[in-house]
C-alpha atoms as a PDB file:
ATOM      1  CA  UNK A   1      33.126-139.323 -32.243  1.00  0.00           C
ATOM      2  CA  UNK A   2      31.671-137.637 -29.210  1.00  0.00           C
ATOM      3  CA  UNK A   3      27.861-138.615 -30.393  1.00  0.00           C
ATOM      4  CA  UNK A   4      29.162-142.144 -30.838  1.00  0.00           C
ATOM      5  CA  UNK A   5      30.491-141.812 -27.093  1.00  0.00           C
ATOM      6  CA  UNK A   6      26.869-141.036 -26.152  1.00  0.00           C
ATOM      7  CA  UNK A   7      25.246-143.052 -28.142  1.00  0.00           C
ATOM      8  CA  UNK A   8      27.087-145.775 -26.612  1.00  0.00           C
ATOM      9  CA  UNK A   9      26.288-144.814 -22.712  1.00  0.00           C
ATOM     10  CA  UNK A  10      22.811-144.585 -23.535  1.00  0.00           C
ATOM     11  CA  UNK A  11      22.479-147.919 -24.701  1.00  0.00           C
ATOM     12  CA  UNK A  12      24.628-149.155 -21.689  1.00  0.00           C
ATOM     13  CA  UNK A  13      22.271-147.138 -19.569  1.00  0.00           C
ATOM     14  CA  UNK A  14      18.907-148.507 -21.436  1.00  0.00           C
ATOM     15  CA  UNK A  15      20.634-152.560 -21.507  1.00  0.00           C
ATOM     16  CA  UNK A  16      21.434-152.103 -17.879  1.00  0.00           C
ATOM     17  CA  UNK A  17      17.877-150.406 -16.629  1.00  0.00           C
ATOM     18  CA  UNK A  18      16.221-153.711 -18.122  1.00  0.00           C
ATOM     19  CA  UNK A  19      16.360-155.326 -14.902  1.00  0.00           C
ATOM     20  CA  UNK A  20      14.350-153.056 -12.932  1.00  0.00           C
ATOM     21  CA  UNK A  21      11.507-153.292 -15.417  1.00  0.00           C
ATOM     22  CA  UNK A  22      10.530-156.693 -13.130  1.00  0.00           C
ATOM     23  CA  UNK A  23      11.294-154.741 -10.107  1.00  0.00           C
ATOM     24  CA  UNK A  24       8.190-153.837  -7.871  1.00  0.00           C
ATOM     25  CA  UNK A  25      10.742-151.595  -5.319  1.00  0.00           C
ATOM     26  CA  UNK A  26      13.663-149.579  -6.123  1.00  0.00           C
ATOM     27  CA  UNK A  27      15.866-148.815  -2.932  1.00  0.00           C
ATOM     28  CA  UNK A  28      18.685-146.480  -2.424  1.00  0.00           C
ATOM     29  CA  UNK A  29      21.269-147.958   0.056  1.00  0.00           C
ATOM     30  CA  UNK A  30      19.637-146.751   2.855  1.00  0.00           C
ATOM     31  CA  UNK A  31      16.439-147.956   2.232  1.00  0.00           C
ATOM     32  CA  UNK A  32      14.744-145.063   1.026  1.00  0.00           C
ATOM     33  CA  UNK A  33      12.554-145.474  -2.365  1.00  0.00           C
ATOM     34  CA  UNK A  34      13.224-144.188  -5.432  1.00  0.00           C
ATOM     35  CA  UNK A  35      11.072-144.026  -8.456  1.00  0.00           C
ATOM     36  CA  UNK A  36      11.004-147.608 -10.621  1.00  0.00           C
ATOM     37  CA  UNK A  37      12.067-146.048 -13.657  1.00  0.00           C
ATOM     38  CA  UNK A  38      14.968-145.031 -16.141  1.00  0.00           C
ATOM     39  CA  UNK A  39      15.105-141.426 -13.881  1.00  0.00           C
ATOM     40  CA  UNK A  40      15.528-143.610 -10.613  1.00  0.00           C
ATOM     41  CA  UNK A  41      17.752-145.991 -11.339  1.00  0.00           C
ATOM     42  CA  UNK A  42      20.165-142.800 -13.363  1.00  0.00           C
ATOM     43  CA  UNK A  43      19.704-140.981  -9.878  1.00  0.00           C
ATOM     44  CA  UNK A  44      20.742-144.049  -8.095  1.00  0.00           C
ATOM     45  CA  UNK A  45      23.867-144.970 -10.106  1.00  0.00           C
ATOM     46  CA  UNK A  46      24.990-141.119 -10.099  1.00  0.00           C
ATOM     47  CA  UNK A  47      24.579-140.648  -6.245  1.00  0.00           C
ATOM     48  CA  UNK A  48      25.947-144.064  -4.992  1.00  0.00           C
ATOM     49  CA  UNK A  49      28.975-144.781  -7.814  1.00  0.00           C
ATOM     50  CA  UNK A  50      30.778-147.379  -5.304  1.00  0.00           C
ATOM     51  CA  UNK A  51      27.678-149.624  -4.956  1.00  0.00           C
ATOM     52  CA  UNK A  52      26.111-151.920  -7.003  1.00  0.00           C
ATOM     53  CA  UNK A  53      21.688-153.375  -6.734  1.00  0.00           C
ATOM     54  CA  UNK A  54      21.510-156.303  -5.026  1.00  0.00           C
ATOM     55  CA  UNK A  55      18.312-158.074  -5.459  1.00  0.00           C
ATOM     56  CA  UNK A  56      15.676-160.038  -2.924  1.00  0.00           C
ATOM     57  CA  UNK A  57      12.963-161.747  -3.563  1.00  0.00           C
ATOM     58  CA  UNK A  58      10.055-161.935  -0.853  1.00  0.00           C
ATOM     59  CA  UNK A  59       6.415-163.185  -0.959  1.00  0.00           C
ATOM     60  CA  UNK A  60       4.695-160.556   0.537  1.00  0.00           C
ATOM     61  CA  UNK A  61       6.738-157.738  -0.690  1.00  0.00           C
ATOM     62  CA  UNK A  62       7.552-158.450  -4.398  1.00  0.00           C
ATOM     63  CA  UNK A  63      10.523-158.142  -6.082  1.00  0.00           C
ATOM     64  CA  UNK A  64      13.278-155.890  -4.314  1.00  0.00           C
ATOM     65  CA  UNK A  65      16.068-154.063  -6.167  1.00  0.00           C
ATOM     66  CA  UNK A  66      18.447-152.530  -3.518  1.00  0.00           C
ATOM     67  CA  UNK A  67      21.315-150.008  -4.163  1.00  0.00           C
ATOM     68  CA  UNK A  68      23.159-150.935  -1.337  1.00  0.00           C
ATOM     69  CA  UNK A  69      25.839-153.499  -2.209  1.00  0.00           C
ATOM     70  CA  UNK A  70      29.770-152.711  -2.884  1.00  0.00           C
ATOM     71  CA  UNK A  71      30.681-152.492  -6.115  1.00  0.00           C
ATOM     72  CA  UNK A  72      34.188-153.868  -4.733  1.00  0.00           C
ATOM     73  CA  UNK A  73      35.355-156.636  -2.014  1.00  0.00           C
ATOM     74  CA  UNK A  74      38.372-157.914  -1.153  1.00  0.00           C
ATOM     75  CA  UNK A  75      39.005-161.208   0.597  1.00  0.00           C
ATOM     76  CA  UNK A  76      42.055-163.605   1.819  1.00  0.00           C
ATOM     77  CA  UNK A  77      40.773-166.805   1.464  1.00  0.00           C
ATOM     78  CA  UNK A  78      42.613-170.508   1.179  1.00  0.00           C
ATOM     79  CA  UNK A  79      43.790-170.919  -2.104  1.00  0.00           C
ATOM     80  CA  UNK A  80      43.890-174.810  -1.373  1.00  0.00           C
ATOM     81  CA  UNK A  81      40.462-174.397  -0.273  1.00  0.00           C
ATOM     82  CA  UNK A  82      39.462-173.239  -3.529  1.00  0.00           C
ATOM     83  CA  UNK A  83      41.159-175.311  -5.819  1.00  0.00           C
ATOM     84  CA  UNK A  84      39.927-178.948  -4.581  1.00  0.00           C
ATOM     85  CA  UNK A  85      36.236-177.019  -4.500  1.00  0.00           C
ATOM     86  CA  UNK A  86      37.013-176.052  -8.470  1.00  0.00           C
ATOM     87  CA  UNK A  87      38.585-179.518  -9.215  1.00  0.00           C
ATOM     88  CA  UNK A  88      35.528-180.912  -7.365  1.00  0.00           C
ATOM     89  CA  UNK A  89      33.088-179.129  -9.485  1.00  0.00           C
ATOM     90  CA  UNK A  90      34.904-179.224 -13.113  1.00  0.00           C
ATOM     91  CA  UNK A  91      36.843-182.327 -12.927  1.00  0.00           C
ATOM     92  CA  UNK A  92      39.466-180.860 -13.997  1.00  0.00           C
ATOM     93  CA  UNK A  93      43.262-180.395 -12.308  1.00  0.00           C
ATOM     94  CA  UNK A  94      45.053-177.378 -11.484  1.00  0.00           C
ATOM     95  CA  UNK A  95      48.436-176.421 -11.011  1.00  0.00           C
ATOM     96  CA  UNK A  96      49.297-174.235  -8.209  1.00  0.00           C
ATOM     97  CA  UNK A  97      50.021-171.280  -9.599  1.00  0.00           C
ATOM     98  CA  UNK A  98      47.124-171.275 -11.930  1.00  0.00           C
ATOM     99  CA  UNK A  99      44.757-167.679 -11.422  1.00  0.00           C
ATOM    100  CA  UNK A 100      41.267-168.388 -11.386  1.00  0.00           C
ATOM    101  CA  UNK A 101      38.759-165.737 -12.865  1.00  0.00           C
ATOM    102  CA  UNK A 102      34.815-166.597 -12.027  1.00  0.00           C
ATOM    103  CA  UNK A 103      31.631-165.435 -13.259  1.00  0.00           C
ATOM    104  CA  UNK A 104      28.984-166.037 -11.070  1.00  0.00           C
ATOM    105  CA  UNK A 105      25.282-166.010 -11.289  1.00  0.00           C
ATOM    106  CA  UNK A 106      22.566-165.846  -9.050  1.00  0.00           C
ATOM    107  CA  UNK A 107      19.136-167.524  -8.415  1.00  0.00           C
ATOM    108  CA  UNK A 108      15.939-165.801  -9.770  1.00  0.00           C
ATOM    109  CA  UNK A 109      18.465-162.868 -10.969  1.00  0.00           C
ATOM    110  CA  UNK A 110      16.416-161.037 -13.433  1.00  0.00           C
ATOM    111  CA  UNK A 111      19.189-158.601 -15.083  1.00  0.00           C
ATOM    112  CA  UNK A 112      18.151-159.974 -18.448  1.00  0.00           C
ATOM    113  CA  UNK A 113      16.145-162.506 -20.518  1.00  0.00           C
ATOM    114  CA  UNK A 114      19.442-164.847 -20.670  1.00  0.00           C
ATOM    115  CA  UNK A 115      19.732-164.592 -16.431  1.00  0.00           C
ATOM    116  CA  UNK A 116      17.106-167.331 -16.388  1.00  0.00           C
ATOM    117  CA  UNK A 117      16.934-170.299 -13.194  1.00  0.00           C
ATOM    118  CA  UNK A 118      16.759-173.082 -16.145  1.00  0.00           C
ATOM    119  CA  UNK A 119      19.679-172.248 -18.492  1.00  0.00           C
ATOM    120  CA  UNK A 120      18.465-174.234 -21.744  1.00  0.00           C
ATOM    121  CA  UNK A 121      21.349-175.190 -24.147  1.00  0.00           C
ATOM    122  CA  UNK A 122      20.262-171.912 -26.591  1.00  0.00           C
ATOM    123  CA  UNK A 123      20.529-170.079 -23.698  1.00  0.00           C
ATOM    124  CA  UNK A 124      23.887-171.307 -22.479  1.00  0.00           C
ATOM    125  CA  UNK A 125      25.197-170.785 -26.335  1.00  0.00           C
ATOM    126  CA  UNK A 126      24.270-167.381 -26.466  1.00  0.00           C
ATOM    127  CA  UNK A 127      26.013-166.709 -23.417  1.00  0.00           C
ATOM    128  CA  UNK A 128      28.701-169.231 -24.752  1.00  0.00           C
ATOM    129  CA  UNK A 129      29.093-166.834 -28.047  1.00  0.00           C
ATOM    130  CA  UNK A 130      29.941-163.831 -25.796  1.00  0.00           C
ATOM    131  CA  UNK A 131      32.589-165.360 -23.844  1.00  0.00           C
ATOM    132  CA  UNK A 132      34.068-167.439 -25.726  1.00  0.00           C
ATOM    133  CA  UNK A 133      36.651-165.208 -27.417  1.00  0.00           C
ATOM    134  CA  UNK A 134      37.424-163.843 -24.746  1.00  0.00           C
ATOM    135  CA  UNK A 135      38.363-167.144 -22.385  1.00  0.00           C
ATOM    136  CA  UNK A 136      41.010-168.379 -25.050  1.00  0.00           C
ATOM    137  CA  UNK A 137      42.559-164.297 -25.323  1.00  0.00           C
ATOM    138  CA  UNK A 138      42.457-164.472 -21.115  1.00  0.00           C
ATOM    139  CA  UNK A 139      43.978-168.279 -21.264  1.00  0.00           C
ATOM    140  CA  UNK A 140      46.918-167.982 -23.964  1.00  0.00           C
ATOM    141  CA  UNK A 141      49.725-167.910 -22.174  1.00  0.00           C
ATOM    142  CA  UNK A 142      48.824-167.378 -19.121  1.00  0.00           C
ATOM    143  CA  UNK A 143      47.755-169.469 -16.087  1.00  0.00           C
ATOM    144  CA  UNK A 144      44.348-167.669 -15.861  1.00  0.00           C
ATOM    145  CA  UNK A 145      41.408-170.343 -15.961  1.00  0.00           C
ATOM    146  CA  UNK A 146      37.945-168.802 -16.393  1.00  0.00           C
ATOM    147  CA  UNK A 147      34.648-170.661 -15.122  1.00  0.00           C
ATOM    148  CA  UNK A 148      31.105-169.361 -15.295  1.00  0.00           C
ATOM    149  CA  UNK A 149      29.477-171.016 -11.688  1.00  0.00           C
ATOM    150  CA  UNK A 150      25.632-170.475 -11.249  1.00  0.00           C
ATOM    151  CA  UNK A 151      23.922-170.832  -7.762  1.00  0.00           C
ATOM    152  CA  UNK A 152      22.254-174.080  -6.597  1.00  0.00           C
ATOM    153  CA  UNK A 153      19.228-173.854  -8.117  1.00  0.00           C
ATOM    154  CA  UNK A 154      19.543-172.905 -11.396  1.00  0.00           C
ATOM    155  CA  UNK A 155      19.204-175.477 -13.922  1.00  0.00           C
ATOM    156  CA  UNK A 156      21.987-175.946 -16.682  1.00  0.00           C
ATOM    157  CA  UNK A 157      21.057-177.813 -19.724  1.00  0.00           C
ATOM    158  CA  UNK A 158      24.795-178.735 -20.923  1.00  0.00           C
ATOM    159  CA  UNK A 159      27.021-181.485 -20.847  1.00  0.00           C
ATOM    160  CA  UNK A 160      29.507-181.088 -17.302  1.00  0.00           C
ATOM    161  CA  UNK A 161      31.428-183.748 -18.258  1.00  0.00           C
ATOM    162  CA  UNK A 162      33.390-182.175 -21.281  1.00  0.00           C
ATOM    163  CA  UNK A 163      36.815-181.638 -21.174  1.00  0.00           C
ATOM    164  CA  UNK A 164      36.319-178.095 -22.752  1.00  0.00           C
ATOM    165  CA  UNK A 165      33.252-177.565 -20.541  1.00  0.00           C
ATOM    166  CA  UNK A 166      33.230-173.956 -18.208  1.00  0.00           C
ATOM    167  CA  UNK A 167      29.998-173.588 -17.052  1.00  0.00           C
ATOM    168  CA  UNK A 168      29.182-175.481 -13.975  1.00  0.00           C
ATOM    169  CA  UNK A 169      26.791-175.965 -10.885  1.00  0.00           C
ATOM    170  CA  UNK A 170      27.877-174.604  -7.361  1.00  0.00           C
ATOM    171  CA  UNK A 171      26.166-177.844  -6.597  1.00  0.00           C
ATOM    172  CA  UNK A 172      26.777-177.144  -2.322  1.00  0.00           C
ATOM    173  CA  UNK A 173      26.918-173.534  -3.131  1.00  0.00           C
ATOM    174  CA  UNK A 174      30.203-173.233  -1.449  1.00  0.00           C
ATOM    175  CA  UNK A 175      31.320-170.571  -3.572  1.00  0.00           C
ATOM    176  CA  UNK A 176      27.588-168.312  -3.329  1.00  0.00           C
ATOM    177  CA  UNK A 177      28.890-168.990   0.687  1.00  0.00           C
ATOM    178  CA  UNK A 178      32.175-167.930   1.284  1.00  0.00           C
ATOM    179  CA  UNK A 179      33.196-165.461  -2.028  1.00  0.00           C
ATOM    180  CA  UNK A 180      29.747-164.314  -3.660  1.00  0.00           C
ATOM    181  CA  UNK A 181      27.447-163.155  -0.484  1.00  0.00           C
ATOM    182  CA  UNK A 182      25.762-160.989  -1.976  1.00  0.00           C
ATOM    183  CA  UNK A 183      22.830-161.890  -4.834  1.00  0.00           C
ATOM    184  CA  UNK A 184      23.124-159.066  -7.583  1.00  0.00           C
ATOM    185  CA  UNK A 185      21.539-157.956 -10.289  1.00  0.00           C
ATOM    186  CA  UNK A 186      23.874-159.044 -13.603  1.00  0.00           C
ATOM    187  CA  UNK A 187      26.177-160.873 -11.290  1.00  0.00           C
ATOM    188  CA  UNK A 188      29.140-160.923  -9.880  1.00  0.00           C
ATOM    189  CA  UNK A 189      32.912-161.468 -10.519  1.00  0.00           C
ATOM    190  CA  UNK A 190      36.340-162.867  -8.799  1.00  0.00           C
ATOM    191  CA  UNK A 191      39.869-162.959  -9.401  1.00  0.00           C
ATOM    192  CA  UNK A 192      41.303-165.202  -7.197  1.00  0.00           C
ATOM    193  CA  UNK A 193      45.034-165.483  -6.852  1.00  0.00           C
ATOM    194  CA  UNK A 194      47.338-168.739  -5.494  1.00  0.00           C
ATOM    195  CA  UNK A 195      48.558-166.690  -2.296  1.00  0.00           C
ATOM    196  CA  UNK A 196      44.513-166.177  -1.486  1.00  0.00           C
ATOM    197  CA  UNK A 197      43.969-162.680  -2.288  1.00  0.00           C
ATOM    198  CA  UNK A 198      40.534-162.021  -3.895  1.00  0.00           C
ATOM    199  CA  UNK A 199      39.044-159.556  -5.666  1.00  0.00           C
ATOM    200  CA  UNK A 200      35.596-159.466  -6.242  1.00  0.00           C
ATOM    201  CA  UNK A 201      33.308-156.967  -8.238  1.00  0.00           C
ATOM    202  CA  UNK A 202      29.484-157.276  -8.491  1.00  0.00           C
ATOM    203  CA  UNK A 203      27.582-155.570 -11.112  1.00  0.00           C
ATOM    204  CA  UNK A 204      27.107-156.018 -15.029  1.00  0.00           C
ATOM    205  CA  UNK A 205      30.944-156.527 -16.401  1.00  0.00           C
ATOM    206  CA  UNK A 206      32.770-158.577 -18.425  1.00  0.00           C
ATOM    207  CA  UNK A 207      35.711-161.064 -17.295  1.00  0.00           C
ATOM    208  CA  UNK A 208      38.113-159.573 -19.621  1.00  0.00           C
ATOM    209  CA  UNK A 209      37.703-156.712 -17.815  1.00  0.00           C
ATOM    210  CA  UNK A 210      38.051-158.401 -14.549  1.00  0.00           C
ATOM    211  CA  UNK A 211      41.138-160.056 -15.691  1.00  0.00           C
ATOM    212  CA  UNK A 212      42.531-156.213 -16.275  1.00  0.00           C
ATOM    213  CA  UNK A 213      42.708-155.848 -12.580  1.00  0.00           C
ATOM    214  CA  UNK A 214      45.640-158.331 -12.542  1.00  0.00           C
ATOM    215  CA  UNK A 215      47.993-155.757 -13.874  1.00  0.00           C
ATOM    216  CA  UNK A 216      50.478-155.568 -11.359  1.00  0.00           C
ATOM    217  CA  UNK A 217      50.209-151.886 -10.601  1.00  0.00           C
ATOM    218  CA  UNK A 218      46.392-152.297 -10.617  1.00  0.00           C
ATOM    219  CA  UNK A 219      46.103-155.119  -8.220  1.00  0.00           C
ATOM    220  CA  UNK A 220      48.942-153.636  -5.416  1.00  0.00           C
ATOM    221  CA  UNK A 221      47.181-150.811  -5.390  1.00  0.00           C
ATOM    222  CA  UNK A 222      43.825-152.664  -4.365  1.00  0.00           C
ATOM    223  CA  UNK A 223      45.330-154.152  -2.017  1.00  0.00           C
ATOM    224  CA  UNK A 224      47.367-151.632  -0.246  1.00  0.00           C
ATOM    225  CA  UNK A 225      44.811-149.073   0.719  1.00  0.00           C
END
């Protein structure tokens, strides 16, 4: 069991040190440069546990990978807001109690060969065959909604106007303005609940797992210290 264990963190580590294989610069949070490789970005994650690599693109500089951005935020933001943004976007209504759960990706994020700016309809289905499980186990019988948003910018090769459709546009990029401020590698994640309070986590994860914050004891912790 324990070489399974390991087996399994080193494949986490190798799937997750993909993206700096594109990077030209590997920064700690303070700006200092560590080495673009598997030992760096280890070093990185060991030293600096609460942050996750945000990412930067710049013409004269390259491709940036920065250590520098919080793993966690937490915002109070108008729940009202939110919803007519999300009903805007999907079409769809929702009640006012309903929990929303958001994946969100970034422009020119290059985590992995499915983080792409034109998001064809294999790659969307690959994506697609990952979550999907897991969206109807989050939704059944509960009033947690989960949507997959991707930054103005990115192309997405589906059909928006389904009824069972949850990957969308932020066509204004009014979420990527007031929830997801910071571009980072993998993306990002939010739990956003009716009286405002939002959680957000950036970083490779899952939205199962960002629906496990919601536990009660979980989530009033959070939000108490």
């Amino acid at each position: 069991m324990k070489k399974i264990i390991i087996l399994i963190c080193l494949l986490i580590v190798q799937i997750s040190f993909s993206q700096y294989k594109k990077a030209d610069y590997l920064l700690d949070k303070d700006g200092k440069e560590y080495p673009n490789n598997l030992s760096g970005f280890v070093a990185l994650s060991s030293k600096y546990p609460d942050y996750s690599t945000g990412f930067r693109v710049k013409k004269d500089s390259g491709r940036v990978l920065q250590h520098n951005v919080p793993k966690y935020s937490t915002y109070k933001v108008n729940y009202k807001t939110i919803k007519d943004s999300l009903q805007k976007l999907t079409t769809q209504k929702y009640n006012d109690s309903t929990i929303f759960i958001i994946e969100y990706h970034y422009k020119d994020d290059g985590c992995s060969a499915i983080f792409s700016n034109y998001m064809t309809r294999d790659l969307i289905g690959k994506r697609k065959s990952y979550l999907n499980d897991k969206k109807r186990k989050m939704e059944k019988g509960s009033n947690i909604i989960l949507l997959v948003l991707f930054e103005n910018g990115i192309r997405l090769k589906n059909k928006s106007d389904k009824k069972k459709e949850y990957f969308f546009s932020d066509s204004y990029n009014f979420f990527r303005n007031n929830i997801f401020l910071n571009p980072t590698s993998c993306g990002s994640f939010a739990a956003i609940k009716p009286d405002g309070l939002t959680l957000v986590r950036n970083g490779e994860y899952g939205p199962d797992s960002m629906a496990d914050h919601l536990d009660p004891i979980i989530w009033n912790t959070i939000f108490t210290e």
